[in-house]
N, C-alpha and C. Protein backbone atom coordinates (compact mmCIF):
# COMPACT_ATOMS: atom_id res chain seq x y z
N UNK A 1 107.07 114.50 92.80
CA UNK A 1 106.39 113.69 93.82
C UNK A 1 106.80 112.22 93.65
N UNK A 2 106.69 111.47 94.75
CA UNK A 2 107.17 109.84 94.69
C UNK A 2 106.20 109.64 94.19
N UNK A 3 106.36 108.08 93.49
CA UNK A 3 105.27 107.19 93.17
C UNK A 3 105.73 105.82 94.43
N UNK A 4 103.84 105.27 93.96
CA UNK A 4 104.09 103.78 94.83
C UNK A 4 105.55 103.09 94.51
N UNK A 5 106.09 103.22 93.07
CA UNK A 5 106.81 102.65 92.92
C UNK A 5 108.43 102.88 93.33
N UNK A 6 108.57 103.91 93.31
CA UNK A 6 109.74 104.52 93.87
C UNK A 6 110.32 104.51 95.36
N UNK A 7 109.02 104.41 96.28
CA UNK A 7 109.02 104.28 97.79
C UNK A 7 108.89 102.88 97.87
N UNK A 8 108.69 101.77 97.12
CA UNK A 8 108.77 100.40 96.93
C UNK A 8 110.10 100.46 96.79
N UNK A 9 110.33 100.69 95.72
CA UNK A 9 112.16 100.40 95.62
C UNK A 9 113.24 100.79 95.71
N UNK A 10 112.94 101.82 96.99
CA UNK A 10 113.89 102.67 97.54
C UNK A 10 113.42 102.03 99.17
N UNK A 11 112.87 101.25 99.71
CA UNK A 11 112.38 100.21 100.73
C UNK A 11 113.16 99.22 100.30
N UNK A 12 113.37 98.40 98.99
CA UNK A 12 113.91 97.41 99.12
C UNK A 12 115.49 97.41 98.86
N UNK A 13 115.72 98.62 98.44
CA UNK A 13 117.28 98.66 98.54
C UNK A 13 117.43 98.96 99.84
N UNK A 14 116.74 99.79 101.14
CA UNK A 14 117.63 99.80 102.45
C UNK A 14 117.51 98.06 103.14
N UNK A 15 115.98 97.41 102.44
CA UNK A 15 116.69 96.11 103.10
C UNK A 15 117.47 95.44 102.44
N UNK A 16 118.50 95.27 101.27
CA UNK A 16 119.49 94.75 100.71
C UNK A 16 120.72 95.47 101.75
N UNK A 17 121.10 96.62 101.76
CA UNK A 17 121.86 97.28 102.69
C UNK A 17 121.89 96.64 104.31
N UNK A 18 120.79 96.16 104.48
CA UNK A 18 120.49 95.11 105.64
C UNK A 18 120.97 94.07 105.85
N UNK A 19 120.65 93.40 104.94
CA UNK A 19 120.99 91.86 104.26
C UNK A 19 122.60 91.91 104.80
N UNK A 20 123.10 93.15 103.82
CA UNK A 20 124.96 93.22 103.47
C UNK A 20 125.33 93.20 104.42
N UNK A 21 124.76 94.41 105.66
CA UNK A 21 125.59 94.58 106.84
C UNK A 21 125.60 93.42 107.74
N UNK A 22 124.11 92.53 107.61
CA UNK A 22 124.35 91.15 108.70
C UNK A 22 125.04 90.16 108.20
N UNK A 23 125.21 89.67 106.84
CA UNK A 23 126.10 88.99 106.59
C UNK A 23 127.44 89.66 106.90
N UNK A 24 127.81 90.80 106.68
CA UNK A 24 129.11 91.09 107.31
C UNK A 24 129.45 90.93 108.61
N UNK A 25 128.57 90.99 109.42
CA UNK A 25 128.52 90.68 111.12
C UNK A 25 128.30 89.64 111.43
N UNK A 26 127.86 88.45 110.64
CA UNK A 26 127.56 87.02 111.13
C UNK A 26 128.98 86.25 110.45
N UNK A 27 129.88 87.49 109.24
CA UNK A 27 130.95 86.89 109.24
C UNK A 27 132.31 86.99 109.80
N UNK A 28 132.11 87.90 110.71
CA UNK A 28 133.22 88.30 111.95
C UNK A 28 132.69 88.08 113.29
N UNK A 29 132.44 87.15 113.57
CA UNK A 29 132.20 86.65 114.77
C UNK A 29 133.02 85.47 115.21
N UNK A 30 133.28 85.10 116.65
CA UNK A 30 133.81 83.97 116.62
C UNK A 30 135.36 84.22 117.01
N UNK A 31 136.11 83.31 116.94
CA UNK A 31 137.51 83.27 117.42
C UNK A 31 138.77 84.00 116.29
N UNK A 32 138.20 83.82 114.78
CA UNK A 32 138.96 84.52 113.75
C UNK A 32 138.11 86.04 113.57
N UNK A 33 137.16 86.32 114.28
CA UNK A 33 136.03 87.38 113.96
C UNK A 33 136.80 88.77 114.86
N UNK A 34 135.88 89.91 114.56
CA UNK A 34 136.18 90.47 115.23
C UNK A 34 135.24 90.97 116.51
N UNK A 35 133.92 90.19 116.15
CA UNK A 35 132.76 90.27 117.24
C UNK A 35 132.98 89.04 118.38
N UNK A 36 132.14 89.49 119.12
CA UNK A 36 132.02 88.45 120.09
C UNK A 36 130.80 87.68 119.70
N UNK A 37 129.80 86.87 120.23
CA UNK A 37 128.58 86.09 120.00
C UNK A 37 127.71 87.19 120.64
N UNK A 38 127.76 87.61 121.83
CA UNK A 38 126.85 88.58 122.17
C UNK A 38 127.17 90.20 121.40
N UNK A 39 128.20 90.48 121.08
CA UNK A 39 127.95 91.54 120.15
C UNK A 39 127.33 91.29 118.79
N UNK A 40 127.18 90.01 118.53
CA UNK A 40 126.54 90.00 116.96
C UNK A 40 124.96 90.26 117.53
N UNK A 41 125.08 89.06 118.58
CA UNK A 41 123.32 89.42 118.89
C UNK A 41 122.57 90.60 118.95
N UNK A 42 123.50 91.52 119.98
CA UNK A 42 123.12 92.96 119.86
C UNK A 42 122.89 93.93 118.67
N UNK A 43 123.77 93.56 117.98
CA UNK A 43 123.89 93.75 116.62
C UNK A 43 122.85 93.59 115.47
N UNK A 44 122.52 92.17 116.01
CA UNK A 44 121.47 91.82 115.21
C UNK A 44 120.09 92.70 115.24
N UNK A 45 119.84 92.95 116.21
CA UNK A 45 118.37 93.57 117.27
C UNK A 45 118.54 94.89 116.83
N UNK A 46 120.02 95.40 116.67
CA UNK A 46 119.82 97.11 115.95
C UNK A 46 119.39 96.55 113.87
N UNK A 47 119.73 95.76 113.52
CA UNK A 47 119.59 95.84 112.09
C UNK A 47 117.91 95.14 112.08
N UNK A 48 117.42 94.37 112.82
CA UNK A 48 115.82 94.24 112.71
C UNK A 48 115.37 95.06 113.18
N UNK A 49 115.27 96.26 114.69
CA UNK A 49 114.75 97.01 114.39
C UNK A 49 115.23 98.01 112.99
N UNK A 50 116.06 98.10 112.66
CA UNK A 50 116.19 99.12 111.27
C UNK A 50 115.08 98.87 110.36
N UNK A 51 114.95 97.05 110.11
CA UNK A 51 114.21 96.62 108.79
C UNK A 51 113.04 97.42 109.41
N UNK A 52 112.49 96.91 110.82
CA UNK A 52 110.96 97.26 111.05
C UNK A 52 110.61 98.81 110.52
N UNK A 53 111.53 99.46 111.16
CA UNK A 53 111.30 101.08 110.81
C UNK A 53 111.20 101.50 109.74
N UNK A 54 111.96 100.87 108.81
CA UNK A 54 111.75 101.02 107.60
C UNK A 54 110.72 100.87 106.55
N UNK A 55 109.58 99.53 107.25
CA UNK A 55 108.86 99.16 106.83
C UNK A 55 107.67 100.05 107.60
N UNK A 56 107.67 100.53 108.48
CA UNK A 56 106.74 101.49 108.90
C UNK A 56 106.71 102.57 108.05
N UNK A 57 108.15 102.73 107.72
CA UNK A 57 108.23 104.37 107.24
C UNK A 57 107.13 104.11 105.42
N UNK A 58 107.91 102.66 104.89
CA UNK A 58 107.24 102.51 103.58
C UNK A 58 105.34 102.64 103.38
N UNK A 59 105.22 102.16 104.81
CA UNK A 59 103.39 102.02 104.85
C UNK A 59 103.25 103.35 104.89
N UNK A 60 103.82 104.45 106.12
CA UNK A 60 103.46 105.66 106.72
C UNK A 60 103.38 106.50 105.22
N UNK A 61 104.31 106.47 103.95
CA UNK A 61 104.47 106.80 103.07
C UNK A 61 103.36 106.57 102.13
N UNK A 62 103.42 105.58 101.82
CA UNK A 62 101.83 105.03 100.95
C UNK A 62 100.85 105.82 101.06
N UNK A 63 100.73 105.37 102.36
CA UNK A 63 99.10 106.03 103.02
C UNK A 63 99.43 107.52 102.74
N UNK A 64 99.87 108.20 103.25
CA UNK A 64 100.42 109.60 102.60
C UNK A 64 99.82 109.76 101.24
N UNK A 65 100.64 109.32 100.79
CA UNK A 65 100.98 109.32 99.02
C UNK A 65 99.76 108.82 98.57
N UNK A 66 98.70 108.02 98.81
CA UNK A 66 97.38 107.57 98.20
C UNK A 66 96.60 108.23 98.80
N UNK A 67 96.62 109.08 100.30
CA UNK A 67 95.14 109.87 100.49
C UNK A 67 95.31 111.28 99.92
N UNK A 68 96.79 111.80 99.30
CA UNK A 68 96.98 113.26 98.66
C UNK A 68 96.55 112.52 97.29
N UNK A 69 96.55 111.08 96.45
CA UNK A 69 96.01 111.48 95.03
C UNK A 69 94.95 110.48 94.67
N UNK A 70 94.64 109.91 96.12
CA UNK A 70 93.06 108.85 95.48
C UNK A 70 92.00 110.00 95.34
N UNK A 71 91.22 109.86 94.12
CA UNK A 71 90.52 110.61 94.03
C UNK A 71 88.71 110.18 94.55
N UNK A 72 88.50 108.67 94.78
CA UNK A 72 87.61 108.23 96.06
C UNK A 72 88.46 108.10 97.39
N UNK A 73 89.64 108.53 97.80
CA UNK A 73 89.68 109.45 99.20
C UNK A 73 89.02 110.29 99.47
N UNK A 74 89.12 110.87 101.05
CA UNK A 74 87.92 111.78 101.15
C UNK A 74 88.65 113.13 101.74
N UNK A 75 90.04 112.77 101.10
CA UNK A 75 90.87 114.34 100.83
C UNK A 75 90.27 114.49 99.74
N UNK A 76 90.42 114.32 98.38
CA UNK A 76 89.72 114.38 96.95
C UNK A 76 88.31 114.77 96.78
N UNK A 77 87.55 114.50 97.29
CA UNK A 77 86.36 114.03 97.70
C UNK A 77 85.76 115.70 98.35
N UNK A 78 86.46 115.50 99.23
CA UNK A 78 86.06 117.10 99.86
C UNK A 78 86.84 118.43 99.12
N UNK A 79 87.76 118.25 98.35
CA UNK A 79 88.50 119.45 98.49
C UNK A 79 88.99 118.92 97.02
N UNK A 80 88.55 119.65 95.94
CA UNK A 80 88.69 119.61 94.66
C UNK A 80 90.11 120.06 93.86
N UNK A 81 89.90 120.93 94.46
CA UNK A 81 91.53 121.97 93.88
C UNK A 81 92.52 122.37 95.24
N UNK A 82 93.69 122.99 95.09
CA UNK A 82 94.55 122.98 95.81
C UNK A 82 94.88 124.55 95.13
N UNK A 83 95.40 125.54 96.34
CA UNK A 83 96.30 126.66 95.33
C UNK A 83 97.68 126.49 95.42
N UNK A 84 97.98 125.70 96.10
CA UNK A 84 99.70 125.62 95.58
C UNK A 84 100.71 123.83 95.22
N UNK A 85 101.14 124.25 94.77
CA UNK A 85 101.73 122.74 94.05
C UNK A 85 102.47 122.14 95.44
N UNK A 86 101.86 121.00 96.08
CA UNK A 86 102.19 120.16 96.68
C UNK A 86 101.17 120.01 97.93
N UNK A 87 100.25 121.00 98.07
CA UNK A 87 99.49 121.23 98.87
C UNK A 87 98.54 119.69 99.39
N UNK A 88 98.24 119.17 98.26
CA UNK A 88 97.43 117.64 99.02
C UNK A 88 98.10 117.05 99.65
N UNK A 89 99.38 116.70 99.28
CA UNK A 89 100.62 115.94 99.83
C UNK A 89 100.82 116.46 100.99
N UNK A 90 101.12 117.72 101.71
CA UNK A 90 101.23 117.93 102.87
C UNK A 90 99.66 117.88 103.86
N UNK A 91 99.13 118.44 103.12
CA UNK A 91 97.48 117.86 103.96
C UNK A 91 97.31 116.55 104.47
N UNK A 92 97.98 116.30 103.70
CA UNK A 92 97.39 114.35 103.31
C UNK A 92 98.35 113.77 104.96
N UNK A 93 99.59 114.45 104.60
CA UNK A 93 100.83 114.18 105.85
C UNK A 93 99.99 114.42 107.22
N UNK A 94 99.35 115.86 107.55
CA UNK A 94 98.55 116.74 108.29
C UNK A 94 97.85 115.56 108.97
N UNK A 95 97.00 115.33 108.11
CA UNK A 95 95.66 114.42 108.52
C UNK A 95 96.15 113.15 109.07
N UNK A 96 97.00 112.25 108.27
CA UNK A 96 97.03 111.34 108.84
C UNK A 96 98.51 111.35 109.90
N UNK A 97 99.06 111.88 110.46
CA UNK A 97 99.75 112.24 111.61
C UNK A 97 98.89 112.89 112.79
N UNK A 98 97.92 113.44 112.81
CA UNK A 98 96.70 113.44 113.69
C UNK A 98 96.15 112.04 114.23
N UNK A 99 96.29 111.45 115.49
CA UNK A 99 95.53 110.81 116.34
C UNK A 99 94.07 110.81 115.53
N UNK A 100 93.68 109.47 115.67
CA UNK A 100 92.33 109.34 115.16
C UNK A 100 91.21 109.60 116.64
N UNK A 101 91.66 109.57 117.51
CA UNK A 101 91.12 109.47 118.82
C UNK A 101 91.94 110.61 119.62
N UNK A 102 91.77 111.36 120.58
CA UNK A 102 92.35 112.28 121.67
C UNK A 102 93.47 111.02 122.62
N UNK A 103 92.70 109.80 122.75
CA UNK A 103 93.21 108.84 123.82
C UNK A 103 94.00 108.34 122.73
N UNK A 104 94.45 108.06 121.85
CA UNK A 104 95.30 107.13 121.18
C UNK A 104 96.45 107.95 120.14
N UNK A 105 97.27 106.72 120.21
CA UNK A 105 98.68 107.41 119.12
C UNK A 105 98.59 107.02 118.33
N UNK A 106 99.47 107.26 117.85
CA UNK A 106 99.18 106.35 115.79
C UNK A 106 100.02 105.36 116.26
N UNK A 107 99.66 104.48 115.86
CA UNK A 107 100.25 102.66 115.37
C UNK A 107 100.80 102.24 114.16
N UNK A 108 102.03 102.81 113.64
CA UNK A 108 102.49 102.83 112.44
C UNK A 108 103.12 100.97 112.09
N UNK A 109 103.19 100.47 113.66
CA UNK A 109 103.99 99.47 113.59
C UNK A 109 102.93 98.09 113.65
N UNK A 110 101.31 98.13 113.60
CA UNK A 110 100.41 97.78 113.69
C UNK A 110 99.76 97.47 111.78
N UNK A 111 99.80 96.96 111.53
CA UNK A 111 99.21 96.37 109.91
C UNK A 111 97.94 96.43 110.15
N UNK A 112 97.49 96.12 111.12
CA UNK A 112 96.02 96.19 111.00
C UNK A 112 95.28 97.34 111.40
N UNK A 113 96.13 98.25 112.01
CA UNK A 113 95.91 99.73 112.47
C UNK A 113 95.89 100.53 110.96
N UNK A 114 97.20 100.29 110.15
CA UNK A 114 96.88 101.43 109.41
C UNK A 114 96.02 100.55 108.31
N UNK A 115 95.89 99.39 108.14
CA UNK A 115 94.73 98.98 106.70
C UNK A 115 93.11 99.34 107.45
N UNK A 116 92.91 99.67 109.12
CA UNK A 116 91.96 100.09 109.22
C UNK A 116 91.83 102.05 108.94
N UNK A 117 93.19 102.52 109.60
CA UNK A 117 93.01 103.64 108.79
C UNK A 117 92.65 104.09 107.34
N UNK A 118 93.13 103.22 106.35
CA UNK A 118 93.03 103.28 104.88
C UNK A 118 91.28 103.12 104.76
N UNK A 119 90.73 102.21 105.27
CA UNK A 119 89.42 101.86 104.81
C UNK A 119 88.86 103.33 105.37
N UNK A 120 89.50 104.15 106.38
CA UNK A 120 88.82 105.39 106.89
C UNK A 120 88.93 106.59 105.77
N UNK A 121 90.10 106.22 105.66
CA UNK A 121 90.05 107.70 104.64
C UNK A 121 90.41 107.35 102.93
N UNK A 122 90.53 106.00 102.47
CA UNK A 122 90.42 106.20 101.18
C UNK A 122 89.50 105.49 101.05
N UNK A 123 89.35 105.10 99.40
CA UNK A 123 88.04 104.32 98.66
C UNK A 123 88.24 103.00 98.98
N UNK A 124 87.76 102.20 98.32
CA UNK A 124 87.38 100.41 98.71
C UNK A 124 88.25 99.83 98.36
N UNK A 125 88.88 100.38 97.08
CA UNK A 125 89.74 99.53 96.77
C UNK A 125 91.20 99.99 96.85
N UNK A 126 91.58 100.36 98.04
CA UNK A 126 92.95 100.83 98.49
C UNK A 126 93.68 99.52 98.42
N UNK A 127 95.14 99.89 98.07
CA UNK A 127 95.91 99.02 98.51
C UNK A 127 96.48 97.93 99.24
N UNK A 128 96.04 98.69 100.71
CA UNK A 128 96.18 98.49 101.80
C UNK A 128 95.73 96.65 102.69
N UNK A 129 96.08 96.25 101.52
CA UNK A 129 96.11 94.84 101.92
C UNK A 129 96.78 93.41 101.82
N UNK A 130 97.00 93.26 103.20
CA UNK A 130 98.21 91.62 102.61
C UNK A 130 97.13 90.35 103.07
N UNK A 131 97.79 88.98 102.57
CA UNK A 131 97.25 88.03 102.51
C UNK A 131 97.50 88.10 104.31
N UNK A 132 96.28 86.77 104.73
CA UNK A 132 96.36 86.38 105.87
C UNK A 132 97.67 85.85 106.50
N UNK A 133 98.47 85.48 105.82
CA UNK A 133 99.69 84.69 106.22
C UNK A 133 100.70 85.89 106.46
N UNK A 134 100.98 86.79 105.59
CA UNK A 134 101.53 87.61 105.76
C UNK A 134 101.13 88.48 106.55
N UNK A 135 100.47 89.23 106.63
CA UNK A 135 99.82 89.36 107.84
C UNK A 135 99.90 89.17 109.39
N UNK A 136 99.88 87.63 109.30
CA UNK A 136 99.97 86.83 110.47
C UNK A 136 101.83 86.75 111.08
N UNK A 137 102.57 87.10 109.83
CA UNK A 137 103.98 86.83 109.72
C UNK A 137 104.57 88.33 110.36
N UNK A 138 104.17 89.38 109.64
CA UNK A 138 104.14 90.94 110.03
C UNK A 138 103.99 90.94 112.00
N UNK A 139 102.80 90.39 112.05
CA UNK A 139 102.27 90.53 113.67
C UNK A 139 103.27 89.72 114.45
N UNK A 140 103.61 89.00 114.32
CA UNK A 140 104.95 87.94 114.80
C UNK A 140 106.05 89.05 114.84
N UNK A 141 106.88 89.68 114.20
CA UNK A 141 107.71 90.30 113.78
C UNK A 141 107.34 91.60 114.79
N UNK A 142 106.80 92.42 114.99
CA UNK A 142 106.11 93.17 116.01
C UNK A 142 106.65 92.66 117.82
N UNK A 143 105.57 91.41 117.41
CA UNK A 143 106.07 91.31 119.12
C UNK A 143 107.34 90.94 119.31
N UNK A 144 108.47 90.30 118.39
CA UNK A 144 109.98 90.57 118.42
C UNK A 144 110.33 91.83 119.05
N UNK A 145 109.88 92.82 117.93
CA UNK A 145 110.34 94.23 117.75
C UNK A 145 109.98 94.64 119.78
N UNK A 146 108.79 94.40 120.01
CA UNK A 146 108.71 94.73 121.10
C UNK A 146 109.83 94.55 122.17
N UNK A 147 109.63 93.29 122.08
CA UNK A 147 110.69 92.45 123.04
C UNK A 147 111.96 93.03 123.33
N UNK A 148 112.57 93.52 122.18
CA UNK A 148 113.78 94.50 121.91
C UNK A 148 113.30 96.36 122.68
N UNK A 149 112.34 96.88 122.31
CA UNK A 149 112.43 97.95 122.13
C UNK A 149 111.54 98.47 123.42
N UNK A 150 110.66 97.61 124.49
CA UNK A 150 110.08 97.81 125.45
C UNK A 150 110.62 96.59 126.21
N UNK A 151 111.36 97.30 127.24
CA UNK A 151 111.51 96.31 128.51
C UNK A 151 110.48 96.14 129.65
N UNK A 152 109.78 95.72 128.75
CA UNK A 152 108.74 95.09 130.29
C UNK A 152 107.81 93.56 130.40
N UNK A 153 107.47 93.50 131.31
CA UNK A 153 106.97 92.02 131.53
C UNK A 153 106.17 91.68 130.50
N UNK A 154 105.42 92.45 130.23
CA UNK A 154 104.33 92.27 129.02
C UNK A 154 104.57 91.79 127.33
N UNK A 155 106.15 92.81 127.22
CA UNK A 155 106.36 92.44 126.37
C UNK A 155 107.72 91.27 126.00
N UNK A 156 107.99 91.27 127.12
CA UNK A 156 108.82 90.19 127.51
C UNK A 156 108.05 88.46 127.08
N UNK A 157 107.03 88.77 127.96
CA UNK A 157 105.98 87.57 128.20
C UNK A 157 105.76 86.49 126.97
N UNK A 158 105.22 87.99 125.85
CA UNK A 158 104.50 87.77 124.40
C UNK A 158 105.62 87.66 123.68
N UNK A 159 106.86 87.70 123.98
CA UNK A 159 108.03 87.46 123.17
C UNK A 159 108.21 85.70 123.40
N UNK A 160 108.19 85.47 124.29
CA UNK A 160 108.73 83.79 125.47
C UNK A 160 107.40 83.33 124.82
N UNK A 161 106.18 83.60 124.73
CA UNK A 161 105.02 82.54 123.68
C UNK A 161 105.15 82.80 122.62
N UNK A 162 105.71 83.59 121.93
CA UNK A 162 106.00 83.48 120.89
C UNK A 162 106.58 82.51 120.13
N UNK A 163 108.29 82.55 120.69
CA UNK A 163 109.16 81.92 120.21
C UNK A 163 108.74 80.17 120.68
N UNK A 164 108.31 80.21 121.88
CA UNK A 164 108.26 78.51 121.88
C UNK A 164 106.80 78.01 121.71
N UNK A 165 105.90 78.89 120.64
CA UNK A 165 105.20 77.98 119.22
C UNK A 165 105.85 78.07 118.21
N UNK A 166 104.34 77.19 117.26
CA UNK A 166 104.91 76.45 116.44
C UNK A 166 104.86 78.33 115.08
N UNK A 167 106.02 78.95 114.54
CA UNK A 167 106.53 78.05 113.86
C UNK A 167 108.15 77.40 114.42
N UNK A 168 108.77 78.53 115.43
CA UNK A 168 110.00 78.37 116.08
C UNK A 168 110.17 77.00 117.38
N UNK A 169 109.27 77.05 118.25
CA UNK A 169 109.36 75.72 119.01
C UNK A 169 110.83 76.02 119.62
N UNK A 170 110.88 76.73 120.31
CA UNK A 170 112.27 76.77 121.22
C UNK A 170 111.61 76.35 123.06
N UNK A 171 112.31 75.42 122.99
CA UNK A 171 112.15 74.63 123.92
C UNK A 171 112.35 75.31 125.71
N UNK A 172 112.42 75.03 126.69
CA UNK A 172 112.40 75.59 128.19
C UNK A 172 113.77 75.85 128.08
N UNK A 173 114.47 74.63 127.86
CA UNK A 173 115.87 74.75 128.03
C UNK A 173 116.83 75.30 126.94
N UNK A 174 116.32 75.87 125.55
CA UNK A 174 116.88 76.56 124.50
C UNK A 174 116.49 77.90 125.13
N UNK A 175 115.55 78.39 125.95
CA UNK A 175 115.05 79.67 127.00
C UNK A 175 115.97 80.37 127.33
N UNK A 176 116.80 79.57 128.33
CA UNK A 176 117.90 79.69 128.90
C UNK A 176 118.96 80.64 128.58
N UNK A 177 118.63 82.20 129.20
CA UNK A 177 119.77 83.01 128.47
C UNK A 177 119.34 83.39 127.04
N UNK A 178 118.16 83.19 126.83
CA UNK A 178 117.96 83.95 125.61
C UNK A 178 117.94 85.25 125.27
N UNK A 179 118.32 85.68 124.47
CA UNK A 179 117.93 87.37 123.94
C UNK A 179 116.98 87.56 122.51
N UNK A 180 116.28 88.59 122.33
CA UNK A 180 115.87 88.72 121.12
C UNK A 180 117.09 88.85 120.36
N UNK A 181 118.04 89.07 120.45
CA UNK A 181 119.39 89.19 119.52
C UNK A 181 119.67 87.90 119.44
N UNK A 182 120.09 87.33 120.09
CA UNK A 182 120.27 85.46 119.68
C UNK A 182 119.51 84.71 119.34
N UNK A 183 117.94 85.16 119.24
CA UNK A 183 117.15 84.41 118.48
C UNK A 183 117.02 84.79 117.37
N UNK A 184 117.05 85.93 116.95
CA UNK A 184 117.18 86.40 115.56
C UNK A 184 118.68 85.95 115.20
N UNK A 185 119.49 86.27 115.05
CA UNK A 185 120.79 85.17 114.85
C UNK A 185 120.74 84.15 114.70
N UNK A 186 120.23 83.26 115.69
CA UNK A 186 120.47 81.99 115.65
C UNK A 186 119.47 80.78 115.58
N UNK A 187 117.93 80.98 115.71
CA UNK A 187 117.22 80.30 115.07
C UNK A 187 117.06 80.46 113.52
N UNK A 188 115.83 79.22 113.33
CA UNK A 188 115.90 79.42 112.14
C UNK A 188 114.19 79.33 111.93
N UNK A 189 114.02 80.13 110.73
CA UNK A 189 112.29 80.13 110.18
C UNK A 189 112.51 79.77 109.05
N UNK A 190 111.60 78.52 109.18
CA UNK A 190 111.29 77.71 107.35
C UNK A 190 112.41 78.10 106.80
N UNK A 191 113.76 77.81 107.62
CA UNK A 191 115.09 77.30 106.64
C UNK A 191 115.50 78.42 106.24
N UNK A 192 115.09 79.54 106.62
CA UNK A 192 116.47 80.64 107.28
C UNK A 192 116.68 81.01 108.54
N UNK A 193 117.62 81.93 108.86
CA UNK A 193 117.91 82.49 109.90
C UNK A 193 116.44 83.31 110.76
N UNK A 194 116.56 83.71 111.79
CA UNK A 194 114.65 84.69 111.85
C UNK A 194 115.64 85.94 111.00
N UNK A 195 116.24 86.21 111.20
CA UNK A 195 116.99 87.97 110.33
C UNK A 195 116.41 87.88 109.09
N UNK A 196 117.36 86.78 108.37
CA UNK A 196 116.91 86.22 106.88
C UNK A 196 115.30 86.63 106.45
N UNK A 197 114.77 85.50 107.13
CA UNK A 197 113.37 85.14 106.83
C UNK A 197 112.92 86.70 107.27
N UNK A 198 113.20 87.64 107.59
CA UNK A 198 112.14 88.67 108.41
C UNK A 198 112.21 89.84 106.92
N UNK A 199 113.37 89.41 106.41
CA UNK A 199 114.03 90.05 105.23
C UNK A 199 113.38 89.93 103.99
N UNK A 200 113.20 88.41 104.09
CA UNK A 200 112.04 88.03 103.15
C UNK A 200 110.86 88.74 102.89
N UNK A 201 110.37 88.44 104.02
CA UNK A 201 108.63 88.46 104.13
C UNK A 201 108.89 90.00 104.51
N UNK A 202 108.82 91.03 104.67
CA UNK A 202 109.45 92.36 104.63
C UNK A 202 109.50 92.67 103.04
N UNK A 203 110.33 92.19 102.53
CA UNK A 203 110.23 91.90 100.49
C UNK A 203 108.92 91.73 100.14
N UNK A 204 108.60 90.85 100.62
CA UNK A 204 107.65 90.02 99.65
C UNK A 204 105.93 90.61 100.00
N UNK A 205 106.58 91.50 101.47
CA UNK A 205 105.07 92.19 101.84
C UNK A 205 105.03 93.54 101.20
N UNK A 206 106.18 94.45 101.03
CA UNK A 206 106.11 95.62 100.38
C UNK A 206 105.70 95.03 98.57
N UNK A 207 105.82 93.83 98.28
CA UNK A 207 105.56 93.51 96.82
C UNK A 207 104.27 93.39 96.46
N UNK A 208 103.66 92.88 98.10
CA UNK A 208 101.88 92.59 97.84
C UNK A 208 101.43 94.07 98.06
N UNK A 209 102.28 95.22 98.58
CA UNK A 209 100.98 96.40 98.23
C UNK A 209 101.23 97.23 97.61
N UNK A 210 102.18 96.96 96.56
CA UNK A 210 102.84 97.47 95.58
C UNK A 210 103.68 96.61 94.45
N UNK A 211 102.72 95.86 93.73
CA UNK A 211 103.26 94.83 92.82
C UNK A 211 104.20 95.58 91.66
């Protein structure tokens, strides 16, 4: 069976593998490159969604992996013994891949969806928690992801307020022809790239729920 720790650092080697491939693509671009500027962008938008998914998959995992062996979960809790070796672990999968509601899907890409799932089905002192900032940094990163992965006004909208607060501040006329691929490329957050920085805090959030 995985541990927290193993699905921690088997998360942070696919985002090093991340890291490698965009520096390889931000270093063939251009007139000696072999990309164009809009193929890096595009480019870019497939390797952040990768990070995001990845980081879904690391939470979707956790939660897994802590409601098959918390023993104040209320898999544990209800159901003492198991007759076959691996049996909580797939229950645990069972349960929480079930809709909490008939009307709703699971929100794997939502931080505050699954730390409210956790308070549902494990004990008090689950994991399942990042600081406010991070947090706040995660939810940012989302409505990117959107922007890329749903074409519509809505999420279009919440992408365009996004980027022109504060911490990015891209101006009416930096607007102009924008893509979520060229803003991830080519702005910058607190003095990296947004790719960089998303790379970071992606690190540094799988570290807060799994030190």
């Amino acid at each position: 069976m995985a541990t927290p720790e193993s699905i921690r650092d088997d998360f942070l080697l696919s985002i090093t593998h991340i890291r490698q491939a965009f520096l390889k693509v931000s270093g063939n671009v251009g007139r000696n490159g072999i990309f164009t500027f809009p193929d890096v962008h595009k480019l870019s938008e497939g390797l952040f969604i990768s990070a995001l998914t990845y980081w879904e998959s690391v939470c979707r995992d956790l939660l897994i992996l802590e409601l098959a062996t918390d023993t104040s979960g209320i898999l544990k809790k209800e159901i003492s013994k198991f007759r076959t070796k691996g049996a909580a672990l797939r229950l645990a999968e069972k349960i929480l891949s079930h809709p909490d509601h008939p009307e709703k899907f699971i929100e794997w890409s939502s931080f505050n969806s699954i730390e409210s799932r956790a308070n549902i089905f494990l004990g008090a002192n689950h994991r399942f928690k990042l600081t406010q900032a991070t947090n706040d940094d995660i939810a940012k990163l989302k409505r990117i992801r959107n922007a890329i992965a749903h074409k519509s006004d809505k999420a279009w909208g919440s992408f365009i307020k996004l980027i022109s607060a504060s911490p990015f501040g891209v101006t009416s006329s930096q607007r102009k022809g924008i893509t979520p691929g060229r803003f991830i490329y080519s702005n910058q957050w607190n003095g990296n790239t947004v790719m960089e920085r998303t790379l970071i805090l992606l690190e540094n959030a799988v570290r807060e729920l799994v030190p």
